[in-house]
Protein backbone atom coordinates (compact mmCIF):
# COMPACT_ATOMS: atom_id res chain seq x y z
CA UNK A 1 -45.09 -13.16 -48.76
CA UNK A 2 -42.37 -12.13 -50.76
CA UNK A 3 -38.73 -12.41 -50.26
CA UNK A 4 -35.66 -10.24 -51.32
CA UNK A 5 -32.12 -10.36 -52.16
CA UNK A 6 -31.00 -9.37 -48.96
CA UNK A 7 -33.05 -13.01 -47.30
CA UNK A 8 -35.40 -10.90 -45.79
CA UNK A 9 -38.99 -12.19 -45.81
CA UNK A 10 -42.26 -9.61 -45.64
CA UNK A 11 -45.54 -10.42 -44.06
CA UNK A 12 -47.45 -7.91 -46.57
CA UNK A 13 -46.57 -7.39 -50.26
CA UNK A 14 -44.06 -4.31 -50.89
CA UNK A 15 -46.67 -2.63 -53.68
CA UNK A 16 -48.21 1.02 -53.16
CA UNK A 17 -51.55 1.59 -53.81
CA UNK A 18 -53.37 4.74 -53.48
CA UNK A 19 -57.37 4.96 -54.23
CA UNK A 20 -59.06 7.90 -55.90
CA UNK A 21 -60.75 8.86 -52.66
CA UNK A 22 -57.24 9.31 -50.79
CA UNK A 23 -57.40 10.38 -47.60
CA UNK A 24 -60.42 8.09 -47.48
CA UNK A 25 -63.59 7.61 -45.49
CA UNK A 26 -61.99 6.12 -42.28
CA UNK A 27 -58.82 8.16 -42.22
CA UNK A 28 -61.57 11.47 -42.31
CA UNK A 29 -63.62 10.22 -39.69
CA UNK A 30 -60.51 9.42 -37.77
CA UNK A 31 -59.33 13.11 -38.20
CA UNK A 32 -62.51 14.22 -36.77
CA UNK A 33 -62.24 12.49 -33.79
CA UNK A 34 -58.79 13.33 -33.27
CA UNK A 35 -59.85 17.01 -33.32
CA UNK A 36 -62.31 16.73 -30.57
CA UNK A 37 -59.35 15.04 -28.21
CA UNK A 38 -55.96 15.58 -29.13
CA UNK A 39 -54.05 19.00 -28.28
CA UNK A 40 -53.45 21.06 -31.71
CA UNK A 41 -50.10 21.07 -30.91
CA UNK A 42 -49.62 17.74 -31.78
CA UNK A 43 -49.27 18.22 -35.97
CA UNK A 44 -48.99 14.99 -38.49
CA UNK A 45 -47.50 15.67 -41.90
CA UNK A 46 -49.74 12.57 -43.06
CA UNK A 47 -53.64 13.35 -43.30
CA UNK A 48 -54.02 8.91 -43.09
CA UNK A 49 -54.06 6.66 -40.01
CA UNK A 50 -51.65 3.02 -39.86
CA UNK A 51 -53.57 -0.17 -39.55
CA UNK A 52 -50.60 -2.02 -40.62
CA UNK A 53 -46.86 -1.77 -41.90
CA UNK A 54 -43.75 -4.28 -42.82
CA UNK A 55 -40.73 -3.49 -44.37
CA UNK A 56 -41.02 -0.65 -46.89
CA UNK A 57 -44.73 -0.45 -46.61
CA UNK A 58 -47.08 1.67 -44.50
CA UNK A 59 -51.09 0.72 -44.84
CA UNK A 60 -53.40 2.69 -43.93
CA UNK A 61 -57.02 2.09 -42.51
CA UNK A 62 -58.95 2.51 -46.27
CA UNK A 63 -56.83 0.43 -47.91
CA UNK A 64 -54.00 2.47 -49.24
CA UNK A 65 -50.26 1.06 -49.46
CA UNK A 66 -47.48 3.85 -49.39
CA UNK A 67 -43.79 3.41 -49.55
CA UNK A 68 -42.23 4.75 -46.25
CA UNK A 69 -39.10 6.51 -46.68
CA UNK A 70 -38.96 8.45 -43.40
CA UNK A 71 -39.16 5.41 -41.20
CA UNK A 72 -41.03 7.04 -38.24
CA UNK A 73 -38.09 9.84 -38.35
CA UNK A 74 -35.42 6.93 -38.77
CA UNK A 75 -36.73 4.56 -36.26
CA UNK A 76 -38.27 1.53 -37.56
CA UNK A 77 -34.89 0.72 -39.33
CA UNK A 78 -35.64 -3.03 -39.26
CA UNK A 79 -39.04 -2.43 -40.38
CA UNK A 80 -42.11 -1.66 -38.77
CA UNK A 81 -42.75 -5.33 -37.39
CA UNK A 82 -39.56 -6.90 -37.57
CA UNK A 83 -40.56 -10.74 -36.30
CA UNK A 84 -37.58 -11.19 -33.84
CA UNK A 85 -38.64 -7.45 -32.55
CA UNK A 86 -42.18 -9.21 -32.47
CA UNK A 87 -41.23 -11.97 -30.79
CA UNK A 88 -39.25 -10.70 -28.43
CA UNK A 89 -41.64 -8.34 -27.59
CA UNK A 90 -44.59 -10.66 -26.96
CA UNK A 91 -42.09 -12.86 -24.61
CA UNK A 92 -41.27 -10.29 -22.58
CA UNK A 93 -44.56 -8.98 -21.84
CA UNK A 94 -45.82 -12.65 -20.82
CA UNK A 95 -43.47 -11.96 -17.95
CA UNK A 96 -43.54 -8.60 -16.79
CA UNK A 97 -44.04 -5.19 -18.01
CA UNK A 98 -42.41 -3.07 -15.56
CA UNK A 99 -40.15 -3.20 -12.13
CA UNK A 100 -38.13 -0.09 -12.28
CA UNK A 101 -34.77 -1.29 -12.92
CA UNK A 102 -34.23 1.14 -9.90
CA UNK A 103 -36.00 -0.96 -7.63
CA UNK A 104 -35.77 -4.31 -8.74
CA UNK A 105 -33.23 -4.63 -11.62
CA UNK A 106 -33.43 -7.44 -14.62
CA UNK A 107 -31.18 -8.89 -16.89
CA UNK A 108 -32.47 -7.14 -20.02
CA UNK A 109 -30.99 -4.00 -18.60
CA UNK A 110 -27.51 -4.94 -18.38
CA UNK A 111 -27.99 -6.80 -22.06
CA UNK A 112 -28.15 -3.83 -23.67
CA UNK A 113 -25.53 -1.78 -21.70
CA UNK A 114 -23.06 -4.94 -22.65
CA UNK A 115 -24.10 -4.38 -26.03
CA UNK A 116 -23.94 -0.80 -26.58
CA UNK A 117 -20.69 -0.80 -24.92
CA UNK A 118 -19.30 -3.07 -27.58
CA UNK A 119 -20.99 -1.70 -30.31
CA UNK A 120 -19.92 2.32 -29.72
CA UNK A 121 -17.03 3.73 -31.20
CA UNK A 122 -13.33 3.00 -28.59
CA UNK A 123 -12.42 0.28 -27.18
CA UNK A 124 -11.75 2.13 -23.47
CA UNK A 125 -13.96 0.97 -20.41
CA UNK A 126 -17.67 2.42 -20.64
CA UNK A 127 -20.41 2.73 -18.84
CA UNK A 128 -24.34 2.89 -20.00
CA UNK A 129 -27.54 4.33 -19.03
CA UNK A 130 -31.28 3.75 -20.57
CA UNK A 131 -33.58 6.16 -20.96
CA UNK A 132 -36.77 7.29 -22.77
CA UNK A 133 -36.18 9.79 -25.51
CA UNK A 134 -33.08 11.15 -27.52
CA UNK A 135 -33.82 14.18 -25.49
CA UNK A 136 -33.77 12.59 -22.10
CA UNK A 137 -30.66 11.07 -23.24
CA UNK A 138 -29.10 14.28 -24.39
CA UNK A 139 -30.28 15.84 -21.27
CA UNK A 140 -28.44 13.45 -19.26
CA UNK A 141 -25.28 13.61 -21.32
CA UNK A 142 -25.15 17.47 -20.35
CA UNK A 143 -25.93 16.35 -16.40
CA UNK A 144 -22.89 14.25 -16.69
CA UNK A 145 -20.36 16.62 -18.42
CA UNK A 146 -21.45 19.84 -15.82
CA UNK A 147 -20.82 17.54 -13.00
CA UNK A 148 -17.89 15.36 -14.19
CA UNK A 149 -15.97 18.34 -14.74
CA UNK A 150 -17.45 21.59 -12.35
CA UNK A 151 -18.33 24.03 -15.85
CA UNK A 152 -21.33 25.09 -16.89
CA UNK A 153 -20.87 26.02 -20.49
CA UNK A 154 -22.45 23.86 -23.42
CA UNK A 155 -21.16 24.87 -26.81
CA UNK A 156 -24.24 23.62 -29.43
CA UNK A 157 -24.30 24.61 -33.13
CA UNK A 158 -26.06 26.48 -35.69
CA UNK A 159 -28.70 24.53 -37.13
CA UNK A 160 -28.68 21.87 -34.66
CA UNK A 161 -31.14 19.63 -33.28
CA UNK A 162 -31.30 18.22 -29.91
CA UNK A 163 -34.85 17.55 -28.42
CA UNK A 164 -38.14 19.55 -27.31
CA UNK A 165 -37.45 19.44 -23.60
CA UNK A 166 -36.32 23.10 -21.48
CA UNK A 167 -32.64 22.08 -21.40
CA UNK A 168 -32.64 20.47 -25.29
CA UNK A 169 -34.77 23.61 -26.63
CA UNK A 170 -31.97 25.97 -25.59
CA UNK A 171 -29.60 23.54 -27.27
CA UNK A 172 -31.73 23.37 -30.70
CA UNK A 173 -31.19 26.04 -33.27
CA UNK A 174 -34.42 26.62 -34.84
CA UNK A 175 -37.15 28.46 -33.72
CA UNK A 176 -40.32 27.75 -35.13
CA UNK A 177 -41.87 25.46 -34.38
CA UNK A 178 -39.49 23.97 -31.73
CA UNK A 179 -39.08 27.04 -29.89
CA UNK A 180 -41.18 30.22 -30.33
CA UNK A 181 -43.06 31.01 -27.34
CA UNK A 182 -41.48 28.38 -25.18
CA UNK A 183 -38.92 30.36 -23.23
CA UNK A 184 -37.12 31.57 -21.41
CA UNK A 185 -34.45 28.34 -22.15
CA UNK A 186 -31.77 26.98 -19.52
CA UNK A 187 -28.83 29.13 -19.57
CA UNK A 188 -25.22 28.65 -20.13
CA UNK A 189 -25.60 27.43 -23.75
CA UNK A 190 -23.82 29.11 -26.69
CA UNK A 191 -24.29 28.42 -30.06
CA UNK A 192 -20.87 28.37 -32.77
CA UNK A 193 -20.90 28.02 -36.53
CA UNK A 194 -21.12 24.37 -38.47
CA UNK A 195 -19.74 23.50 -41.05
CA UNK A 196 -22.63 23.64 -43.97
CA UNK A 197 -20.15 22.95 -47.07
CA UNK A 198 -23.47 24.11 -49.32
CA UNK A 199 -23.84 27.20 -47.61
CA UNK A 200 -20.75 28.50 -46.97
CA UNK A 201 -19.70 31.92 -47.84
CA UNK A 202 -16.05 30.30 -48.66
CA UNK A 203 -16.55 27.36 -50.80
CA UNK A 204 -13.06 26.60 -50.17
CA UNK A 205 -13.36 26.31 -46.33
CA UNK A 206 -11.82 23.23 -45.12
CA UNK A 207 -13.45 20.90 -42.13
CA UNK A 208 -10.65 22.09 -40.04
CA UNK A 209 -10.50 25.56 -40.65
CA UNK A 210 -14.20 25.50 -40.30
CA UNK A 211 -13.67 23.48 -37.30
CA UNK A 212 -10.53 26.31 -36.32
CA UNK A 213 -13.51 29.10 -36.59
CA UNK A 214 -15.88 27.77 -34.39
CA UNK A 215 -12.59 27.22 -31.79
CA UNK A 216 -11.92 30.73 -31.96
CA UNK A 217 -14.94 32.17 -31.43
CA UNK A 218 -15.50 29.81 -28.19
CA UNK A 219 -12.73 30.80 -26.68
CA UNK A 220 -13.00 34.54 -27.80
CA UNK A 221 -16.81 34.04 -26.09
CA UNK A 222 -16.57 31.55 -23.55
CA UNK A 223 -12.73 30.67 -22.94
CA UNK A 224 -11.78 27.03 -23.46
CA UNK A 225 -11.76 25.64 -19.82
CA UNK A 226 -15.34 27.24 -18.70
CA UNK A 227 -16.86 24.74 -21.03
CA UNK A 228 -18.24 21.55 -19.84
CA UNK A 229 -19.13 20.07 -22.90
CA UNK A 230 -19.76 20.32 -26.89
CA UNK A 231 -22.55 18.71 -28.01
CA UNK A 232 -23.15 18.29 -32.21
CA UNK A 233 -24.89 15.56 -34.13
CA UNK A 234 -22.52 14.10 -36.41
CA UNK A 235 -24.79 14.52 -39.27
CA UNK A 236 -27.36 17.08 -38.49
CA UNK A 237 -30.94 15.45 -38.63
CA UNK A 238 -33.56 18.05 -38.06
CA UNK A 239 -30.99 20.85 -39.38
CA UNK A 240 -31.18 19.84 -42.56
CA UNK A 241 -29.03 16.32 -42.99
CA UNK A 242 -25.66 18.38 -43.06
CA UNK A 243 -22.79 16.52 -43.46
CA UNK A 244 -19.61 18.66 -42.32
CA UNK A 245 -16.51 19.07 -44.13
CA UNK A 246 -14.35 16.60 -43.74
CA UNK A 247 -12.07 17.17 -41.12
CA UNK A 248 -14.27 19.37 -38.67
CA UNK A 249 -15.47 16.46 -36.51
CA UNK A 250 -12.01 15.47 -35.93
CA UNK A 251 -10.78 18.82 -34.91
CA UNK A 252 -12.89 19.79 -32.78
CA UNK A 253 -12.82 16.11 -30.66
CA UNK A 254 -8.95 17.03 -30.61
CA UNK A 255 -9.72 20.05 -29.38
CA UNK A 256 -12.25 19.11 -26.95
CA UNK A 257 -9.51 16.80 -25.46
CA UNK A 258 -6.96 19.37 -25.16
CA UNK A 259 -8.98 21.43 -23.00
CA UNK A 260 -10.95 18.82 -20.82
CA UNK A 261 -14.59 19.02 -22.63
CA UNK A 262 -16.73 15.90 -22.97
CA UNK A 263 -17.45 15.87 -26.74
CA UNK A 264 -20.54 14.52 -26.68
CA UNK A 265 -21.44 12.88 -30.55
CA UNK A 266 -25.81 13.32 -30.51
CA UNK A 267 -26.40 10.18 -32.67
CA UNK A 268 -30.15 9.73 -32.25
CA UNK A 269 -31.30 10.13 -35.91
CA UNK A 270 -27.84 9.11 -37.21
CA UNK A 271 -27.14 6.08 -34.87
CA UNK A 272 -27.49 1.98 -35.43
CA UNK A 273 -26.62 1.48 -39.51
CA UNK A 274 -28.24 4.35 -40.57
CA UNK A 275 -25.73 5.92 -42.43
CA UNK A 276 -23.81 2.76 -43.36
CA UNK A 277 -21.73 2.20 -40.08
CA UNK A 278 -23.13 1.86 -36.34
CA UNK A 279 -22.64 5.11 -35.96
CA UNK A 280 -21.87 8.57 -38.22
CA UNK A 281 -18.59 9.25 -36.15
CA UNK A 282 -16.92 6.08 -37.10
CA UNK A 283 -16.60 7.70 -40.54
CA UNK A 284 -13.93 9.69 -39.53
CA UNK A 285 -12.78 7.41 -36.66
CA UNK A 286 -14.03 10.00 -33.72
CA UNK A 287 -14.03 8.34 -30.35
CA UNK A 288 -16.68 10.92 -28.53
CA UNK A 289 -16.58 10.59 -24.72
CA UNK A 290 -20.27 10.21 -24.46
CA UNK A 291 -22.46 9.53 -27.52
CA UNK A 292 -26.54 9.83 -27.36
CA UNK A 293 -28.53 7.11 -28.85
CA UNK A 294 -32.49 6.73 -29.49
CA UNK A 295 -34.71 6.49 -32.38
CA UNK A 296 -33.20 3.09 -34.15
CA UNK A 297 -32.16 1.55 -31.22
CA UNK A 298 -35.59 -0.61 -30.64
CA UNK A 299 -37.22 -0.97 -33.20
CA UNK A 300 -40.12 1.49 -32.60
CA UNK A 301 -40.26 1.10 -28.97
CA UNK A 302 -39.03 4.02 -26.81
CA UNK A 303 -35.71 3.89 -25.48
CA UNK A 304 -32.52 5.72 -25.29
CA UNK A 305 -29.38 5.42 -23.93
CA UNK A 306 -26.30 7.45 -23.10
CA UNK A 307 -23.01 5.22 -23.63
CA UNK A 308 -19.81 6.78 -22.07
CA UNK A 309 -16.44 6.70 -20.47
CA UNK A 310 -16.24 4.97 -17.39
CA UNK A 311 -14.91 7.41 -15.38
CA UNK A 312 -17.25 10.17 -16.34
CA UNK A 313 -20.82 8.39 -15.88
CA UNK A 314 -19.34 6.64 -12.82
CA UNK A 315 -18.14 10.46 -11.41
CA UNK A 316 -22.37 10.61 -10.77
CA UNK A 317 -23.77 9.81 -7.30
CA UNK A 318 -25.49 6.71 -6.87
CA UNK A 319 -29.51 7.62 -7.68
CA UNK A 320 -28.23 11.11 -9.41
CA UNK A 321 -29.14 9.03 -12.71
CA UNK A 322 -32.45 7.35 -13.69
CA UNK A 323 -35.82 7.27 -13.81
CA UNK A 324 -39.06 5.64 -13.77
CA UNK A 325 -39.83 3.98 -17.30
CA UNK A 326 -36.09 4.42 -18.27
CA UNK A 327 -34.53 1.03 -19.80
CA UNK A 328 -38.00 -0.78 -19.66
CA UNK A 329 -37.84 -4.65 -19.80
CA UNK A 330 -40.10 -4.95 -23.25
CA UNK A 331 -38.15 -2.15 -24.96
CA UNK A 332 -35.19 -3.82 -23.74
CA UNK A 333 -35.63 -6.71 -25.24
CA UNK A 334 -36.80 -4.81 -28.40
CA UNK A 335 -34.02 -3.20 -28.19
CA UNK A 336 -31.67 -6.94 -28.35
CA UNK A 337 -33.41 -8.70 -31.20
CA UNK A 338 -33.52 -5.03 -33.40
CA UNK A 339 -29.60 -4.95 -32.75
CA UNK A 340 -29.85 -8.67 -33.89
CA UNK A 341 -31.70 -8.14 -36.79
CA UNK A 342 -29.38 -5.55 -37.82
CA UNK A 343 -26.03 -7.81 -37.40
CA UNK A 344 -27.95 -10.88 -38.87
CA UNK A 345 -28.91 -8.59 -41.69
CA UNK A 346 -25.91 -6.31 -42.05
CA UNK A 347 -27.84 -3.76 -42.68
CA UNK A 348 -24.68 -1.34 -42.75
CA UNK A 349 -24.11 -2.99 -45.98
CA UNK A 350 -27.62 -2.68 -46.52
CA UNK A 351 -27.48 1.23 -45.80
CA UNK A 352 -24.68 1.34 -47.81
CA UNK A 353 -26.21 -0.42 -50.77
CA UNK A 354 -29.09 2.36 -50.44
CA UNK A 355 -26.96 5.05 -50.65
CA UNK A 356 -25.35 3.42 -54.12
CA UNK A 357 -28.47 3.22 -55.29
CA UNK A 358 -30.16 6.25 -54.50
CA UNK A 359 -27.01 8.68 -54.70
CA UNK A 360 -26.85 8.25 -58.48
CA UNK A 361 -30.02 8.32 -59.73
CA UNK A 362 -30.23 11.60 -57.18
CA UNK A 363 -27.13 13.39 -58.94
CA UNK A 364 -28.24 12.62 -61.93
CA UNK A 365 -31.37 14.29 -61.34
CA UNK A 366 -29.81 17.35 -59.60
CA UNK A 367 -28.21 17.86 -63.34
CA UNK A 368 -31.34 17.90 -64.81
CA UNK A 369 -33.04 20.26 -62.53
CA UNK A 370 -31.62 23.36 -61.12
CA UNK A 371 -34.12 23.88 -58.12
CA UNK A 372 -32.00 21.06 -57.30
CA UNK A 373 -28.73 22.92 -54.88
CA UNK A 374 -27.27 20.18 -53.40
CA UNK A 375 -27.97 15.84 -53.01
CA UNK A 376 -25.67 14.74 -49.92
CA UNK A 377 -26.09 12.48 -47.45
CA UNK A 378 -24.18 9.01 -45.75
CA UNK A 379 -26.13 5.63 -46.10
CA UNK A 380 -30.06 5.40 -45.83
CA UNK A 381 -29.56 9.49 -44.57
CA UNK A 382 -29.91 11.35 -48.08
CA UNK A 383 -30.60 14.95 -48.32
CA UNK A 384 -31.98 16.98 -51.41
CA UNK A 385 -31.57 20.94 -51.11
CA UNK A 386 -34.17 22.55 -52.70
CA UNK A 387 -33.67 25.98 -54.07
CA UNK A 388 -34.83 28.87 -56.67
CA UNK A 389 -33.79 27.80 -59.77
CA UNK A 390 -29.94 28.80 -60.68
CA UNK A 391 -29.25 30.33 -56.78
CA UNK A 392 -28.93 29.18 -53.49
CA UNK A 393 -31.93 30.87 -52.07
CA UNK A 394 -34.49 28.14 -50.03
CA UNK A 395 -37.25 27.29 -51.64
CA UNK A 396 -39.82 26.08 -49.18
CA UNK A 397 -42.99 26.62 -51.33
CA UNK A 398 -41.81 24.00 -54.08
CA UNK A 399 -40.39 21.69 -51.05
CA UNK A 400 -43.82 21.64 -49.67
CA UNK A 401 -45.56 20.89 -53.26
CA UNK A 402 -43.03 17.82 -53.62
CA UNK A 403 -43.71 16.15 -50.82
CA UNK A 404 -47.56 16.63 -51.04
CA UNK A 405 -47.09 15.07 -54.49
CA UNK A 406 -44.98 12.18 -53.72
CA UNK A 407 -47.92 11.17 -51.36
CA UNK A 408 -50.77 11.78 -53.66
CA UNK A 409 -48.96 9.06 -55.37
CA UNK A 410 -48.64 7.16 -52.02
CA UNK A 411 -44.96 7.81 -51.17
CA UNK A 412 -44.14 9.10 -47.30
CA UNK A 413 -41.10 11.56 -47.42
CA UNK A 414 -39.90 14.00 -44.58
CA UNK A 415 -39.10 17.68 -45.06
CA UNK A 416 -36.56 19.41 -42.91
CA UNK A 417 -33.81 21.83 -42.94
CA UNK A 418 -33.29 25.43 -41.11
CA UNK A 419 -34.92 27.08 -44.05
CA UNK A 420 -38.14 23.98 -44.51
CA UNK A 421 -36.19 23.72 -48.01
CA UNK A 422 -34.48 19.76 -47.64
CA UNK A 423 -36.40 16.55 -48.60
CA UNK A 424 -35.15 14.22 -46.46
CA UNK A 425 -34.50 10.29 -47.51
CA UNK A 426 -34.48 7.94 -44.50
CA UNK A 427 -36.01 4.23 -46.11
CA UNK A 428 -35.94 1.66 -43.56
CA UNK A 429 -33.08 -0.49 -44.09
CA UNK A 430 -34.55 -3.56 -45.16
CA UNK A 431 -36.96 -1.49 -48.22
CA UNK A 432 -36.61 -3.65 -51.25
CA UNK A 433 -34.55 -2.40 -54.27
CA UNK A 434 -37.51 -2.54 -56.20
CA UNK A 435 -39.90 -0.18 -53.70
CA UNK A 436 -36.76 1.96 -52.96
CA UNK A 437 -36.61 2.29 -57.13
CA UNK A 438 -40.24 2.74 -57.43
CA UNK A 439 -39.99 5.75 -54.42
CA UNK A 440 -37.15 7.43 -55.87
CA UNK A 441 -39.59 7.80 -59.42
CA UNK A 442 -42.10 9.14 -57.99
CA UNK A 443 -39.75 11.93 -56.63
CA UNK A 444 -37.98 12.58 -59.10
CA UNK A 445 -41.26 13.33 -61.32
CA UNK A 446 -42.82 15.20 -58.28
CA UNK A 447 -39.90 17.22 -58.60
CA UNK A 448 -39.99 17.96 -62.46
CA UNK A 449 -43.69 18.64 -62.38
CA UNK A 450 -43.39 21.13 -59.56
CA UNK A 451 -40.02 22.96 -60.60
């Protein structure tokens, strides 16, 4: 067991190690057996299977030890077996498993509504409800803003990402491989520009006149009071970990207000100290009416939430919420000692120490290298742009060869982006300096020996 600056103690030692017969023996056989039983559709960007992980470290049924810096697509943000997430776990399930809070309700419940109200952005009265997914919870969100104020409209944005499901396809921007073939979507939703500082035809654009466009072409399109809500993650996750201008979220929130539309802040990848605060709006001090949560919230077990305004989840018919699994009693009390972990930890600070770190060495690299187009990013959510040398064109092909290099040399990293040109950065929070450091070499020399 080793221990780190940060007081944080690791059941396995925080070293990768990757034989010469990676993927090996088990992790084949494994594959082959998946193929016989589990739909195509399901893809894995990792050809190994988990027998263990803590911390910064994923191991893998052969043996191998890889740094994780995608964290189960931000999730296991206290690590992968977090002891109080452990502990409470077991506890719980010497109790019970399941009730239905609908039938039978428990304390756990109405624990972690008391503490999401506290913990999201405003200090008016809110109101909570615990679901599955982030798309169950985004779906919900929608539910709440059609009926809490009679419109139909939803006003997503370009690039976005907001779920798999009928409702949450129509509200994602990208087609393959979310999309294609999937249709026909749920109407009603309209898609504006985002603010993509990188990619903008104006480098000059400002949040707010970027912000200003996208107002003008909803109510050129749509007209300001058919519109039930606007829905945009904060930083975009799948979209390619954009960060808008400074400025835009504001406006449009301002906006939003002036007209009646729930702004509803989609913080499922963002959310619980990922990008150095509890959530990505407090950055610019946004107060959304509702605000999705998922992904971090438990520590790897499934559960999301919407967190709102009183007056708008409270507008909803008794029953016209719910559902069977939603806020189960052991993800519930994941859900408590992850939060706890976090606050005992501080793992904004943490995030935020991540960021420092990374950031530099990053930008320094980006000046070395120009398939490097832009390094940006809030906390433990970095972003590098990868693009054909001297331009802005996406490069996908060397994106690809990156990534596949980092884990021949056992580090995990996540592609994304509109264009399947970003490398995405998102450690847990409690990755030692020295693994993080370790990580961060291998991709920058996976970079230099693919450009």
């Amino acid at each position: 067991m080793t221990t780190t600056a940060h007081d944080i103690t690791y059941r396995l030692e925080q070293k990768r190690r990757v034989q010469a017969d990676f993927p090996g023996p088990k992790s084949v056989a494994l594959t082959e057996r998946r193929k016989a039983v589990v739909a195509a559709g399901v893809a894995s960007s990792v050809p190994v299977f988990v027998a263990d992980a803590d911390g910064g470290i994923i191991h893998d049924v052969d043996g191998n030890s890889f740094i994780d810096l995608g964290s189960g697509i931000a999730v296991t943000s206290v690590g992968a077996s977090d002891p109080a997430v452990v502990g409470a776990v077991k506890e719980a399930v010497e109790h019970f498993t399941h009730t239905c809070f609908m039938v039978t309700p428990y304390e756990g419940y109405v624990a972690v509504a008391e503490q999401l109200n506290r913990l999201t952005p405003g200090d008016h009265e809110k109101r909570t409800v615990l679901f599955n997914s982030g798309a169950e919870a985004v779906e919900n969100a929608v539910k709440v803003a059609r009926l809490a104020t009679g419109r139909d409209a939803v006003v997503a944005f370009d690039h976005a990402y907001h779920g798999r499901t009928n409702l949450t396809m129509a509200l994602t921007a990208k087609a393959m491989p979310y999309k294609t073939n999937f249709g026909p979507f749920a109407p009603e939703v309209y898609r504006m520009p985002m603010s993509y500082p990188f990619r903008e035809e104006n480098p000059e654009i400002t949040g707010a006149e970027a912000a200003k466009r996208a107002i003008t072409m909803i109510e050129k399109q749509i007209g300001g009071e058919q519109v039930a809500a606007i829905i945009i993650e904060p930083i975009q996750g799948e979209g390619g970990f954009i960060v808008p201008a400074e400025g835009f979220l504001p406006a449009l929130a301002a906006w939003a207000k002036e007209k009646g539309i729930v702004f509803i802040a989609d913080e499922v990848q963002s959310g619980f100290c990922r990008t150095g605060e509890w959530f990505a709006v407090n950055h610019e001090g946004v107060v959304p009416d509702i605000l999705t949560m998922a992904k971090g919230i438990a520590g790897g077990m499934p559960l999301s939430a919407i967190t709102g305004r009183a007056d708008l989840l409270d507008a909803v018919h008794p029953g016209g919420l719910g559902g069977t699994y939603g806020g189960n009693p052991v993800a519930c009390a994941a859900a408590l000692a992850s939060i706890g972990s976090m606050e005992q930890y501080d793992l904004n600070a943490r995030a935020r120490h991540i960021e420092d770190i990374a950031l530099g060495k990053l930008r320094e690299l980006a000046t070395e290298q120009s398939v490097i187009g832009d390094v940006r990013g809030r906390g433990a959510m970095l972003a590098i742009e990868l693009v054909q040398a001297g331009s802005k064109e996406p490069n996908p092909e060397l994106t690809k060869a990156v990534a596949a290099a980092c884990l021949k040399e056992g580090v995990i990293i996540l592609t994304c982006g509109t264009y399947g040109n970003v490398i995405r950065l998102l450690p847990p929070l409690v990755i030692s300096d020295e693994l993080l450091l370790d990580g961060l070499e291998v991709l920058a020399a996976a970079i230099k020996a693919n450009a």
